[in-house]
PDB file of N, CA and C in Angstrom:
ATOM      1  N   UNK A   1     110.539   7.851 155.172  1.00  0.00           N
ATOM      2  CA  UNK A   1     110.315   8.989 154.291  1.00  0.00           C
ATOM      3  C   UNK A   1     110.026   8.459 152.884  1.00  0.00           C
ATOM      4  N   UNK A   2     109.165   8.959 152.217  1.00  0.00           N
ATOM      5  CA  UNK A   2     109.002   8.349 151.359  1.00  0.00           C
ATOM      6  C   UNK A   2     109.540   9.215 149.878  1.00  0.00           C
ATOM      7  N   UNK A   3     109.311   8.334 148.865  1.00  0.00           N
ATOM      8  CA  UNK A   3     111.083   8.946 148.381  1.00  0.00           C
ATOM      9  C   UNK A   3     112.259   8.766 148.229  1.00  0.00           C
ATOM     10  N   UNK A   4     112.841   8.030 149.191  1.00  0.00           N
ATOM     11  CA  UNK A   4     114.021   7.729 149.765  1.00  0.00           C
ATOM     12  C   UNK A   4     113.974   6.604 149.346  1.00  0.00           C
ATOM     13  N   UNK A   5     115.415   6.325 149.120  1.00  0.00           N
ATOM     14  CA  UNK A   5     115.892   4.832 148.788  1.00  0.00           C
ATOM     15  C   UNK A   5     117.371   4.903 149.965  1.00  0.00           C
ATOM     16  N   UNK A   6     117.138   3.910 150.705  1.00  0.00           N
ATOM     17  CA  UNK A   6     118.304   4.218 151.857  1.00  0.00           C
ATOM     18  C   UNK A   6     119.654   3.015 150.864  1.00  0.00           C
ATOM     19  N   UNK A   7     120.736   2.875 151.185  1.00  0.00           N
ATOM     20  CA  UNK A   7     121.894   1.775 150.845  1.00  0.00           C
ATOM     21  C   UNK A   7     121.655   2.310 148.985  1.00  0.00           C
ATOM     22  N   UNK A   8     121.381   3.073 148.281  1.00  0.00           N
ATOM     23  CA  UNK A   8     121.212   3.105 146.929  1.00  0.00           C
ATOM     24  C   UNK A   8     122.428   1.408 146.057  1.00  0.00           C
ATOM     25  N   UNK A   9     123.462   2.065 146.078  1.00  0.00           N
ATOM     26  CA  UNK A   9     124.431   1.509 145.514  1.00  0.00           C
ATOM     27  C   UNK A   9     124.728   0.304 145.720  1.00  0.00           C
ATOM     28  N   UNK A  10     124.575   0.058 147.444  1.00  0.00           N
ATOM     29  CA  UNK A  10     124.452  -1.666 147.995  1.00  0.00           C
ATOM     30  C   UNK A  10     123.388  -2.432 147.748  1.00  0.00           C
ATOM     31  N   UNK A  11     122.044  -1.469 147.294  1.00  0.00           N
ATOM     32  CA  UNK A  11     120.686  -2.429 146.722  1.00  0.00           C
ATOM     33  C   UNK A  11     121.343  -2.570 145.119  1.00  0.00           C
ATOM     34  N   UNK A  12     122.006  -1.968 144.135  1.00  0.00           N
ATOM     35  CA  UNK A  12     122.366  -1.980 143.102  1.00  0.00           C
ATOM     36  C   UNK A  12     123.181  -3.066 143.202  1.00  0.00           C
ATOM     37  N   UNK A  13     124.249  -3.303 143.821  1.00  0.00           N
ATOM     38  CA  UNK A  13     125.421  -4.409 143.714  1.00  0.00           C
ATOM     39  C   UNK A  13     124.629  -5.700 144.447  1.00  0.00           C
ATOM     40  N   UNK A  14     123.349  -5.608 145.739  1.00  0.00           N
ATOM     41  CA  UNK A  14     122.922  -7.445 145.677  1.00  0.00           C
ATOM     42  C   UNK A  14     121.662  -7.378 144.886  1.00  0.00           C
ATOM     43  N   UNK A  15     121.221  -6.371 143.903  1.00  0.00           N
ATOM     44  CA  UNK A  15     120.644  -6.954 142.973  1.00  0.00           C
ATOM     45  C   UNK A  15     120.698  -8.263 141.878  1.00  0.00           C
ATOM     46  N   UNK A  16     119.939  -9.332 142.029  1.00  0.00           N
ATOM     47  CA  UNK A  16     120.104 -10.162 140.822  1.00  0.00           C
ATOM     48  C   UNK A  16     118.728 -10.165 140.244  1.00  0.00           C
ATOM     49  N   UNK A  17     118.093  -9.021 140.151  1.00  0.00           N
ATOM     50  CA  UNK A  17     116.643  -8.976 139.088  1.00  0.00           C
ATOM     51  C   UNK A  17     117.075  -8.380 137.769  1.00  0.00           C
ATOM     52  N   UNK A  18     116.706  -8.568 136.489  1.00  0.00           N
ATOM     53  CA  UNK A  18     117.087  -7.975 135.435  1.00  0.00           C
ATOM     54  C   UNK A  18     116.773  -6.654 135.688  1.00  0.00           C
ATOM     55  N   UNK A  19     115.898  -6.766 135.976  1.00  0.00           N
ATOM     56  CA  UNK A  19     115.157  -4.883 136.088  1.00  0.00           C
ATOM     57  C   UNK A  19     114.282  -4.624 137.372  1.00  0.00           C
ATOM     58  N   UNK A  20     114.214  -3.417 138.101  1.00  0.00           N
ATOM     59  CA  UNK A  20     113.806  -3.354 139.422  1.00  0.00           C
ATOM     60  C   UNK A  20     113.320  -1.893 139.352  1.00  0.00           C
ATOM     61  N   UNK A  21     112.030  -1.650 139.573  1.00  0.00           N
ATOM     62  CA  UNK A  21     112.442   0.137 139.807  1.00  0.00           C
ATOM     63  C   UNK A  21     112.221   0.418 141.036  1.00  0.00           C
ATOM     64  N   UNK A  22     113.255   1.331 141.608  1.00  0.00           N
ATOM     65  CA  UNK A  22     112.961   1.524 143.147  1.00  0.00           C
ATOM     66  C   UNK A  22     112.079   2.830 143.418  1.00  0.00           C
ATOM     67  N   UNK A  23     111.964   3.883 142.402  1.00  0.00           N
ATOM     68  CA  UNK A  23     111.341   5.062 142.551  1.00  0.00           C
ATOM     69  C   UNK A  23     110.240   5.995 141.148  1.00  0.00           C
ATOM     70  N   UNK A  24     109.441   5.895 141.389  1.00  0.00           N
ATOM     71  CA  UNK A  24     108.990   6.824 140.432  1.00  0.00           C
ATOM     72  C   UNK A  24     108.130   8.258 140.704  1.00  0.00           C
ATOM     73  N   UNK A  25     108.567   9.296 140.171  1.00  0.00           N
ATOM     74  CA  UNK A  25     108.340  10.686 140.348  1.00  0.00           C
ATOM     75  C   UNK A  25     107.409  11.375 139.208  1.00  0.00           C
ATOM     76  N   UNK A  26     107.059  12.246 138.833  1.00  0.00           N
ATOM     77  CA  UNK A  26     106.219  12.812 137.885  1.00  0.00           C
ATOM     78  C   UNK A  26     107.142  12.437 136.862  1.00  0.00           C
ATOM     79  N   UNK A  27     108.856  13.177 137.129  1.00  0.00           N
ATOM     80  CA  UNK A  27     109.257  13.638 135.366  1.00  0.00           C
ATOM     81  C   UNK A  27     110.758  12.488 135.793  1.00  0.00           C
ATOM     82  N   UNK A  28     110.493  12.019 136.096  1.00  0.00           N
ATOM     83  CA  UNK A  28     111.824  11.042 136.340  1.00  0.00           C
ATOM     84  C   UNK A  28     111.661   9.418 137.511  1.00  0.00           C
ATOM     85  N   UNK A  29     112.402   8.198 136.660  1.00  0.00           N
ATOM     86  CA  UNK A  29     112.443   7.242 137.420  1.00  0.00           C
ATOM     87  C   UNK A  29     113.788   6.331 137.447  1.00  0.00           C
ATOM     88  N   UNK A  30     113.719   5.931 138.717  1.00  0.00           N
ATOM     89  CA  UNK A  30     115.223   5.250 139.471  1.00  0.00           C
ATOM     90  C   UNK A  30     115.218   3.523 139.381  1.00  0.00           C
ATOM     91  N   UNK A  31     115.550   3.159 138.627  1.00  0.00           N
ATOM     92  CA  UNK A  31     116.196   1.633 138.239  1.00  0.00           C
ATOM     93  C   UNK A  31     116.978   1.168 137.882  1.00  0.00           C
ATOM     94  N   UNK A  32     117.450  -0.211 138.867  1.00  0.00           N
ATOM     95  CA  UNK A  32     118.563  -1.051 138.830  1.00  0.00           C
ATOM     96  C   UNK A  32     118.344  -2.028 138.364  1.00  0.00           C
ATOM     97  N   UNK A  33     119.006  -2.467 137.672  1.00  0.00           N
ATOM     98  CA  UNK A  33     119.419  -3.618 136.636  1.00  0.00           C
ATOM     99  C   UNK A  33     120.923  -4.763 136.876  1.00  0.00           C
ATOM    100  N   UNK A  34     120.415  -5.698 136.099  1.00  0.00           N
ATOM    101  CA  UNK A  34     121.678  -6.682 136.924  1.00  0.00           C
ATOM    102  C   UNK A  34     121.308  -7.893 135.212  1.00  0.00           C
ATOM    103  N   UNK A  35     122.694  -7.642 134.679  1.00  0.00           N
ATOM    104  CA  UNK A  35     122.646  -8.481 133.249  1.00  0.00           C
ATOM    105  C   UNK A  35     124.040  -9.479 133.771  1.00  0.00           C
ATOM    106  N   UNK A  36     123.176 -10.980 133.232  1.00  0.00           N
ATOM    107  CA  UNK A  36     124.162 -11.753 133.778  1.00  0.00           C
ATOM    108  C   UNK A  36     125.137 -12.089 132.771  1.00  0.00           C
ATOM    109  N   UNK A  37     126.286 -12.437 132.669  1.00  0.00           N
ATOM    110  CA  UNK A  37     127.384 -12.586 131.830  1.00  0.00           C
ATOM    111  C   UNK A  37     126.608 -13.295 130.329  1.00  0.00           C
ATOM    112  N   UNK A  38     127.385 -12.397 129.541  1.00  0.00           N
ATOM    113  CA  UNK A  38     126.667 -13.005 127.997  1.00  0.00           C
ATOM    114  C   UNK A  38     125.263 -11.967 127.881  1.00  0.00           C
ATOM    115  N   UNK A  39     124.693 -11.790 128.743  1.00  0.00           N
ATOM    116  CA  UNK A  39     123.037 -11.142 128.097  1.00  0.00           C
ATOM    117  C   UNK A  39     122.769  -9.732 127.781  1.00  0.00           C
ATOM    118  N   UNK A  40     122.386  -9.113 127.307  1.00  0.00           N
ATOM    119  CA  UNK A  40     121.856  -8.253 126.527  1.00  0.00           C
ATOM    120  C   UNK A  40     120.471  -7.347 127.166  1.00  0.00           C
ATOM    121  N   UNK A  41     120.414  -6.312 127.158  1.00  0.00           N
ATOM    122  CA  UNK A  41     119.072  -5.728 127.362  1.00  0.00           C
ATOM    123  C   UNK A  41     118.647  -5.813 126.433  1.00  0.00           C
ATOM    124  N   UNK A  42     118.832  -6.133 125.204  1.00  0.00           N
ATOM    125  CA  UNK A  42     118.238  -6.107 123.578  1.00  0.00           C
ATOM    126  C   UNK A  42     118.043  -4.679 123.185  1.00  0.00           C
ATOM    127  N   UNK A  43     118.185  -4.537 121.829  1.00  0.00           N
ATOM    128  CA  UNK A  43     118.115  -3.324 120.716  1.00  0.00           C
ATOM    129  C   UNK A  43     116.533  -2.953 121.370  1.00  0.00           C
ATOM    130  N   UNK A  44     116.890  -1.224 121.850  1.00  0.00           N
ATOM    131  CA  UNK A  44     115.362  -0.896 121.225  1.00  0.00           C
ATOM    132  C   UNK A  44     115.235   0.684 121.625  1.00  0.00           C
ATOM    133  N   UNK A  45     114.211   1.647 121.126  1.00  0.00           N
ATOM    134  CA  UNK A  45     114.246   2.849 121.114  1.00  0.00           C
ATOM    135  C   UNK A  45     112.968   3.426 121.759  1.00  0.00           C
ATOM    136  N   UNK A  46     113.270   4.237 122.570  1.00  0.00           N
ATOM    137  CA  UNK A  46     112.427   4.636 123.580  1.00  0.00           C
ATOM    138  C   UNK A  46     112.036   6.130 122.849  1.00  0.00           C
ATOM    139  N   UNK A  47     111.009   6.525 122.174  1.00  0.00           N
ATOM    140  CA  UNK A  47     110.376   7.391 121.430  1.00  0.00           C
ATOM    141  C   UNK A  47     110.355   8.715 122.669  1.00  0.00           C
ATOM    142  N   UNK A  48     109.657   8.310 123.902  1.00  0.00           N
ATOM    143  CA  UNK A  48     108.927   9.263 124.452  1.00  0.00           C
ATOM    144  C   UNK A  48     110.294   9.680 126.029  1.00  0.00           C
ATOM    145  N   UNK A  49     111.184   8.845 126.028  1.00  0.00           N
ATOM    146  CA  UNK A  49     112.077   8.731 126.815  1.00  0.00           C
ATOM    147  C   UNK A  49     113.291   9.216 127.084  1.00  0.00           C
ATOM    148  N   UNK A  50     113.974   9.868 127.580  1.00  0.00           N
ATOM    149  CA  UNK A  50     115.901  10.172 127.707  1.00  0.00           C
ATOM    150  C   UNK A  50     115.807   8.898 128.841  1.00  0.00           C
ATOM    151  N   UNK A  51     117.435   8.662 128.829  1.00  0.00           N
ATOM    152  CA  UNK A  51     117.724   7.450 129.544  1.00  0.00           C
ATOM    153  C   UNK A  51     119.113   7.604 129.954  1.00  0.00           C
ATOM    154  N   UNK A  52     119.391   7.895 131.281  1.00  0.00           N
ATOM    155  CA  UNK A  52     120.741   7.468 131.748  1.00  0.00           C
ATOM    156  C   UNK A  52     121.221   6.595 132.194  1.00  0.00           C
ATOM    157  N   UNK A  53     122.265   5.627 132.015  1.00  0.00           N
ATOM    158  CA  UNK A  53     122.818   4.512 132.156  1.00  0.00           C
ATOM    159  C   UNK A  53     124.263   4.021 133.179  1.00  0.00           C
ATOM    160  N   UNK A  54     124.184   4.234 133.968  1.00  0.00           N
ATOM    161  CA  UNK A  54     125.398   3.946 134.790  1.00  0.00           C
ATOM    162  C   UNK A  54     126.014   3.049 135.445  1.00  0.00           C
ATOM    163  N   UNK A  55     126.888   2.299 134.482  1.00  0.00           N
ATOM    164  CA  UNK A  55     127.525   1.086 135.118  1.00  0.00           C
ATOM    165  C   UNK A  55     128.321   1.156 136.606  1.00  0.00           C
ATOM    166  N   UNK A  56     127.627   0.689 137.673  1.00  0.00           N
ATOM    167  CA  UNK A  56     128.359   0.360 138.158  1.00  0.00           C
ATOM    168  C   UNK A  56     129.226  -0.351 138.971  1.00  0.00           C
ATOM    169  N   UNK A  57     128.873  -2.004 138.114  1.00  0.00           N
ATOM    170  CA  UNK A  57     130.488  -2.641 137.952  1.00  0.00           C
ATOM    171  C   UNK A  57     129.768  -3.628 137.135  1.00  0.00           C
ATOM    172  N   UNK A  58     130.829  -4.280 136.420  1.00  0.00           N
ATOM    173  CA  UNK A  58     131.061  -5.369 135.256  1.00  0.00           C
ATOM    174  C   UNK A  58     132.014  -4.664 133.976  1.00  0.00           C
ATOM    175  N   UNK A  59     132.035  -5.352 133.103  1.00  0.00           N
ATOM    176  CA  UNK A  59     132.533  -4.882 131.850  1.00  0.00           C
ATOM    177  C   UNK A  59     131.441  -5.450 131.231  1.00  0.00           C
ATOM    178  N   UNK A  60     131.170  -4.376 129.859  1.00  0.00           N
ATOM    179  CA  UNK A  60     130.129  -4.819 128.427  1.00  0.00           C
ATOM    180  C   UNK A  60     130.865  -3.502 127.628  1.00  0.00           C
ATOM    181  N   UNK A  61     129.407  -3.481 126.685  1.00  0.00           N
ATOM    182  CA  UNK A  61     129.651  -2.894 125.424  1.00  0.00           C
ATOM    183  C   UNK A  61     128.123  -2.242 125.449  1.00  0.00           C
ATOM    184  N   UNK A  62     128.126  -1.033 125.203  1.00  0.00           N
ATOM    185  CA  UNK A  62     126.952  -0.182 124.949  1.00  0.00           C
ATOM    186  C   UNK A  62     127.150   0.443 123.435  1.00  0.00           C
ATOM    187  N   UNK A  63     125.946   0.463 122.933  1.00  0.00           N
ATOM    188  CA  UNK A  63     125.547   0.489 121.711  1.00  0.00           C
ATOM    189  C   UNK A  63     124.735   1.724 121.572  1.00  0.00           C
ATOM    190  N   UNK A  64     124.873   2.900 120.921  1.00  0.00           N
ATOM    191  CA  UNK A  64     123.742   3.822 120.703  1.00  0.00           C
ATOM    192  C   UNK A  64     123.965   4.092 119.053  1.00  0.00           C
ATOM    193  N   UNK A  65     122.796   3.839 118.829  1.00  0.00           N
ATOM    194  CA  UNK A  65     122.963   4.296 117.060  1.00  0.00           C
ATOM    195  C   UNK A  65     123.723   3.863 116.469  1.00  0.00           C
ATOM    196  N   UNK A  66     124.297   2.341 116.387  1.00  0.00           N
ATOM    197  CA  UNK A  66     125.259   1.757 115.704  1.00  0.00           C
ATOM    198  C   UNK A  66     126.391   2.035 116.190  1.00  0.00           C
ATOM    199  N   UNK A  67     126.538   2.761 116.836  1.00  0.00           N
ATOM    200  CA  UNK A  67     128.069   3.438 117.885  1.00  0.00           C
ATOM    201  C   UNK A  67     128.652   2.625 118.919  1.00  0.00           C
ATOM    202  N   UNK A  68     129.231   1.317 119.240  1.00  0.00           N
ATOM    203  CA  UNK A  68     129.963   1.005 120.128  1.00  0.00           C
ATOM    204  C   UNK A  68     131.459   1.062 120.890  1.00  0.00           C
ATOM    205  N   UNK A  69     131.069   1.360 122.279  1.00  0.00           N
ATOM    206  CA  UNK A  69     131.585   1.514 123.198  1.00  0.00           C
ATOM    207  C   UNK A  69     131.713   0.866 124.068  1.00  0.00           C
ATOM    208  N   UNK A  70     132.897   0.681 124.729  1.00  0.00           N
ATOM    209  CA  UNK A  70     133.465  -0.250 125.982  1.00  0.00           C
ATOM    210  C   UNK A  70     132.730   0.651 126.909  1.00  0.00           C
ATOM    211  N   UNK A  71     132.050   0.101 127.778  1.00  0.00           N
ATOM    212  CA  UNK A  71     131.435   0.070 128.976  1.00  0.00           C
ATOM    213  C   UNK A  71     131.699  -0.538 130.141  1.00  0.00           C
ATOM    214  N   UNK A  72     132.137   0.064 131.405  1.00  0.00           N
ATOM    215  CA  UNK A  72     132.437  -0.553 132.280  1.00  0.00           C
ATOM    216  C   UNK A  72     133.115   0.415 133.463  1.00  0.00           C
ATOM    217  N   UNK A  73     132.452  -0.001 134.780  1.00  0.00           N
ATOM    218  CA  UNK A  73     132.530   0.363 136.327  1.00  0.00           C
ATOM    219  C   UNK A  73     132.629   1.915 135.961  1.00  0.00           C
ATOM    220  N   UNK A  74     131.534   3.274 136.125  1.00  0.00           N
ATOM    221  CA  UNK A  74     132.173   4.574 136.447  1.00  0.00           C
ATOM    222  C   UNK A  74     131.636   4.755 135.091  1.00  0.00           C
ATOM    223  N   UNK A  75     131.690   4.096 134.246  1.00  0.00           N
ATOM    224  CA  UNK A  75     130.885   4.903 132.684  1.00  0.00           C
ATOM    225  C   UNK A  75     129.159   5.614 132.884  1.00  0.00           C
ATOM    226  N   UNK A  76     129.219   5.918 132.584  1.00  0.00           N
ATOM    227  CA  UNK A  76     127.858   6.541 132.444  1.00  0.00           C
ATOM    228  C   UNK A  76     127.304   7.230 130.379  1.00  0.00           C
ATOM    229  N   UNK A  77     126.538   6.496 130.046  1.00  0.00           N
ATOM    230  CA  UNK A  77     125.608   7.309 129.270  1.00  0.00           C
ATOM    231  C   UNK A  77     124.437   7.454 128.769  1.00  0.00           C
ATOM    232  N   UNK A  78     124.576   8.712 127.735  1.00  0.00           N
ATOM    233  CA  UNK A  78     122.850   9.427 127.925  1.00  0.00           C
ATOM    234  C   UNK A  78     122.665   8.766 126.456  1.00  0.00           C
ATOM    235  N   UNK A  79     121.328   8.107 126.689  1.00  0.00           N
ATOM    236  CA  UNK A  79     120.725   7.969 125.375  1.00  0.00           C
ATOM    237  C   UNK A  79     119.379   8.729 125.658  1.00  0.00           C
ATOM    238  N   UNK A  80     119.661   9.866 124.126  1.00  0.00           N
ATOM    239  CA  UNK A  80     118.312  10.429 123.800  1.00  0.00           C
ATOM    240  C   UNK A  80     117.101   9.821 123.111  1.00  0.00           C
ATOM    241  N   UNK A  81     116.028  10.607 123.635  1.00  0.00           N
ATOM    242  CA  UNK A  81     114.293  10.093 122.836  1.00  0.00           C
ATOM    243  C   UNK A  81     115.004   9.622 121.613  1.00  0.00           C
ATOM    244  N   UNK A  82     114.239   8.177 120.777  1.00  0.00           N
ATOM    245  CA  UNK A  82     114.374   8.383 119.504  1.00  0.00           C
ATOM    246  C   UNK A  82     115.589   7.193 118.977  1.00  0.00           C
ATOM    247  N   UNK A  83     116.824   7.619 120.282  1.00  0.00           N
ATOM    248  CA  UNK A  83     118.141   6.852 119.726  1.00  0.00           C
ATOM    249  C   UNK A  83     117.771   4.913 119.781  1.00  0.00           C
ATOM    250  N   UNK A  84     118.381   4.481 118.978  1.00  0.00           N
ATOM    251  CA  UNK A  84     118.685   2.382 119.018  1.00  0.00           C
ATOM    252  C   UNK A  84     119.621   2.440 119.999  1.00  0.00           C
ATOM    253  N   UNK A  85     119.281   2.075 121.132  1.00  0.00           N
ATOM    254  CA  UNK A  85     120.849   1.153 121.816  1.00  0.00           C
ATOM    255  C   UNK A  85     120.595   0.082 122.581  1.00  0.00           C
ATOM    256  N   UNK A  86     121.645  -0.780 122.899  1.00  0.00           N
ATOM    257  CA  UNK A  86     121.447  -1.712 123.497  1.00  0.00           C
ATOM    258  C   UNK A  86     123.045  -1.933 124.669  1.00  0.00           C
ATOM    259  N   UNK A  87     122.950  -2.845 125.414  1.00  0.00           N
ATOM    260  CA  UNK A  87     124.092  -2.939 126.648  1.00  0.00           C
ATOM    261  C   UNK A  87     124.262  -4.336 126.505  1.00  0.00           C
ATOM    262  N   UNK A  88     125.518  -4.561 126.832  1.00  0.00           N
ATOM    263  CA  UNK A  88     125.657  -5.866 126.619  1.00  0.00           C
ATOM    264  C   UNK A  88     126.716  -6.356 127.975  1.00  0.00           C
ATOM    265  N   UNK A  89     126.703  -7.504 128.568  1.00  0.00           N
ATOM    266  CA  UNK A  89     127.581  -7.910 129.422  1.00  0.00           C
ATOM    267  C   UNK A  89     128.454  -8.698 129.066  1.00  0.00           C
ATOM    268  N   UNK A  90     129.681  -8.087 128.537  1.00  0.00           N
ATOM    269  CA  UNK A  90     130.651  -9.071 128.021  1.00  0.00           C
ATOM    270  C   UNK A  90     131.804  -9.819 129.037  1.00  0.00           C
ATOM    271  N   UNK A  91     131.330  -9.598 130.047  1.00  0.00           N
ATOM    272  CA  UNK A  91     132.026 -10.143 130.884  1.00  0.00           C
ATOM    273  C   UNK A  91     132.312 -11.724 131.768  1.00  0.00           C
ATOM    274  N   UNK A  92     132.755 -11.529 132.866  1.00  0.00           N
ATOM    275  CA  UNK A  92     132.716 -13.287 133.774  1.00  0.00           C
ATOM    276  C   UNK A  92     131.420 -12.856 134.991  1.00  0.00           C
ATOM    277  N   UNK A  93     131.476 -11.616 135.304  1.00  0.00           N
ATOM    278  CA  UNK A  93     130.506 -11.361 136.385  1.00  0.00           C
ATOM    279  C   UNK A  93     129.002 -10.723 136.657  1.00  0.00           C
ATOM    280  N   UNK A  94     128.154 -10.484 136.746  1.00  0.00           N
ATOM    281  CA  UNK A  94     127.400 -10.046 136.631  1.00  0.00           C
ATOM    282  C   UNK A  94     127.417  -8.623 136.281  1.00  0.00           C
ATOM    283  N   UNK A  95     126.358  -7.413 135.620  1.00  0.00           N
ATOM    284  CA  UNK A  95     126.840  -5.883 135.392  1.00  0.00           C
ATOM    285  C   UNK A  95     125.797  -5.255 136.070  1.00  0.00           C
ATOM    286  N   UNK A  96     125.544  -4.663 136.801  1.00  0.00           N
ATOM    287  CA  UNK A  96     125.195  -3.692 137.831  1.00  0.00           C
ATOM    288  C   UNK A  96     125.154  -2.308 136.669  1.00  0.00           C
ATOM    289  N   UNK A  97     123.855  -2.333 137.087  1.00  0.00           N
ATOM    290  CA  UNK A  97     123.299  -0.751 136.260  1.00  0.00           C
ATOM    291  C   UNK A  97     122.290  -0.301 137.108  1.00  0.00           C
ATOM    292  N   UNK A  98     122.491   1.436 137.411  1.00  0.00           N
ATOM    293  CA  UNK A  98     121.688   2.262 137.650  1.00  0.00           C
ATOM    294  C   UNK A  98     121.462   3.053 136.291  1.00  0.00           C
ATOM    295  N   UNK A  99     119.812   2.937 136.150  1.00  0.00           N
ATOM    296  CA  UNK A  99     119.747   3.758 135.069  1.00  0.00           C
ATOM    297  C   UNK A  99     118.297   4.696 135.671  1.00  0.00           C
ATOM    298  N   UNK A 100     118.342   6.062 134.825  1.00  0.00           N
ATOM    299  CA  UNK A 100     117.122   7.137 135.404  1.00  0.00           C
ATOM    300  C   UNK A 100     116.232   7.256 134.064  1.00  0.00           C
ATOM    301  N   UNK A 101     115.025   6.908 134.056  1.00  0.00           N
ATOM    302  CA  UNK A 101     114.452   7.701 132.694  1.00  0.00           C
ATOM    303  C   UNK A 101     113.530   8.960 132.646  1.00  0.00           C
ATOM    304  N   UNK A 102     113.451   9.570 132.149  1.00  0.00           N
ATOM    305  CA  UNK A 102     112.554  10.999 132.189  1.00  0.00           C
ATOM    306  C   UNK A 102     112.419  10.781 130.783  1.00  0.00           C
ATOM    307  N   UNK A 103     110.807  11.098 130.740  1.00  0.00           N
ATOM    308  CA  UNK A 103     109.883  10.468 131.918  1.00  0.00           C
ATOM    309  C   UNK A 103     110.024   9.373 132.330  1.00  0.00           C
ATOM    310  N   UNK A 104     109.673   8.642 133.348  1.00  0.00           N
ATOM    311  CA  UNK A 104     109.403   7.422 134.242  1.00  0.00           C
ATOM    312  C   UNK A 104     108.671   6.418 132.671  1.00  0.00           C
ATOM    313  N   UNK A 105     109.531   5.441 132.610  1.00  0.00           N
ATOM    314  CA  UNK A 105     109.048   4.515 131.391  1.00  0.00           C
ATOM    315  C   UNK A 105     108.448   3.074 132.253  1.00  0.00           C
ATOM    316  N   UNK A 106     108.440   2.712 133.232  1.00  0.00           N
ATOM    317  CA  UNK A 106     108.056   1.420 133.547  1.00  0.00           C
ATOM    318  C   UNK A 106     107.051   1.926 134.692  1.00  0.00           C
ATOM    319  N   UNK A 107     105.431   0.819 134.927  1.00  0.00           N
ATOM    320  CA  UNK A 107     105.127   1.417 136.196  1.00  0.00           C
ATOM    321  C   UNK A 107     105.913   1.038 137.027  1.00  0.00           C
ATOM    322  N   UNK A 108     105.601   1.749 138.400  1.00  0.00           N
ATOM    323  CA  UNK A 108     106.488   2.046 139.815  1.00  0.00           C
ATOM    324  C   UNK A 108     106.093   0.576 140.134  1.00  0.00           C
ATOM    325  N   UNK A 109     107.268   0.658 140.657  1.00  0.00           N
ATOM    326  CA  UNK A 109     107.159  -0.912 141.632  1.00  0.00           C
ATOM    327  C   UNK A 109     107.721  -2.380 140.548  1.00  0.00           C
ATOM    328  N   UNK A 110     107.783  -2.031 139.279  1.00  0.00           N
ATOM    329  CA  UNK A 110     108.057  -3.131 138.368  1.00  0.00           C
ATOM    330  C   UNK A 110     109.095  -3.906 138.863  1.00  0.00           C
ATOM    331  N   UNK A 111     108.884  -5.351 138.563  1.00  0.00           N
ATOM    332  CA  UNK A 111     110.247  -5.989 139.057  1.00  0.00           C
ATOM    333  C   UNK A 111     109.736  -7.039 137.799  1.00  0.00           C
ATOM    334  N   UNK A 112     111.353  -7.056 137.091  1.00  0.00           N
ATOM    335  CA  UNK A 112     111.512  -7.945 135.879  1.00  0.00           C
ATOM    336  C   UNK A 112     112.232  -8.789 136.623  1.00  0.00           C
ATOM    337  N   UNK A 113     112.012 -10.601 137.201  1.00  0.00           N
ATOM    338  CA  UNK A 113     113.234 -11.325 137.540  1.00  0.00           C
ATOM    339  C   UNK A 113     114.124 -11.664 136.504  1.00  0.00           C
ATOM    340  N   UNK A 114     114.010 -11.720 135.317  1.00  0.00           N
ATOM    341  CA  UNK A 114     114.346 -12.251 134.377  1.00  0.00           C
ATOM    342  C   UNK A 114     114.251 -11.178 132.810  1.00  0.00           C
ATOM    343  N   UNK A 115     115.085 -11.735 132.182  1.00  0.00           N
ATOM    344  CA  UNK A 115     114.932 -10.403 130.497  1.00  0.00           C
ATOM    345  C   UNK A 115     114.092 -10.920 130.073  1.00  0.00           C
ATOM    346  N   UNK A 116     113.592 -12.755 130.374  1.00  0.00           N
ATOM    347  CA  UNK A 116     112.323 -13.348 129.753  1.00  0.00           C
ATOM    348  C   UNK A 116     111.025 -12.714 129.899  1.00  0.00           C
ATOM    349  N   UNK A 117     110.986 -12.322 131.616  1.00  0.00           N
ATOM    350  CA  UNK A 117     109.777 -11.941 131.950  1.00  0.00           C
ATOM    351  C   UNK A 117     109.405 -10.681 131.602  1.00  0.00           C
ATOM    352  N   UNK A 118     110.595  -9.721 131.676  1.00  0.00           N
ATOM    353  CA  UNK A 118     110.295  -8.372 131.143  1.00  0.00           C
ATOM    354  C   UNK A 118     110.090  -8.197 129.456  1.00  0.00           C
ATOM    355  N   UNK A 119     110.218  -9.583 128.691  1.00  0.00           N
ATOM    356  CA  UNK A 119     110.069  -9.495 127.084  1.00  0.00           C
ATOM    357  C   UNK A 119     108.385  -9.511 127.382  1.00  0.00           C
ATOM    358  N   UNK A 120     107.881 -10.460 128.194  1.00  0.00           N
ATOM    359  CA  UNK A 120     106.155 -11.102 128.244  1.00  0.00           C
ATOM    360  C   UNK A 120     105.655  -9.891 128.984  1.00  0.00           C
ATOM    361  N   UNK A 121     106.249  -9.138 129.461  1.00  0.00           N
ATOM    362  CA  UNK A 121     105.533  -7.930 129.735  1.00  0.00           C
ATOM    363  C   UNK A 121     105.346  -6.540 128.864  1.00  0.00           C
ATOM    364  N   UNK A 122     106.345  -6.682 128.097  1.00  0.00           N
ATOM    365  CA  UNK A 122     106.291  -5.623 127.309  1.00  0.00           C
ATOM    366  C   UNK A 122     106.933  -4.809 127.625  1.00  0.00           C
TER     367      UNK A 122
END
């Protein structure tokens, strides 16, 4: 069926790509993320974008608008069009993120192995 993402949460936890998108729709898209201990998605603001963020598992620190917050397993948040934030993995283990954007910000199918490769892509 297409559409479907079967195991959601078990493709999220053996993810080790920085960024992956598994789905994209007209007004919304489905991507997992995997920041390895110490790294950063880096500062930056998505003009045309809302963005939901849902850890789930590691410990970090999420950043919206100069605002930090402990982040970790079961957190979830919304950064609006417009807002600075960034995620950080302050942890020993890798951090597992499902995040949704509306609209769909990356093309479908993107796979970042690395935060390097997704900087050279733009």
């Amino acid at each position: 069926m297409k559409d479907y993402v079967s195991n959601l949460i078990e493709q999220a936890h053996t993810n080790t790509y920085f960024r992956q998108v598994l789905e994209t729709g007209e007004a919304i898209q489905v991507v997992i993320m995997s920041l390895k201990p110490g790294e950063e998605i880096g500062a930056e603001v998505h003009q045309e974008n809302e963005q939901v963020l849902i850890c789930l598992s590691g410990t970090g620190s999420a950043i919206v608008n100069d605002e930090e917050h402990d982040y970790i397993s079961g957190d979830m948040v919304l950064v609006r069009a417009g807002q600075e934030h960034n995620f950080i993995n302050t942890g020993r283990d890798e951090m597992k993120i499902l995040t949704l954007y509306s609209p769909p910000h990356h093309e479908n199918g993107t796979i970042h192995r690395t935060k390097a490769e997704a900087e050279v892509e733009g």
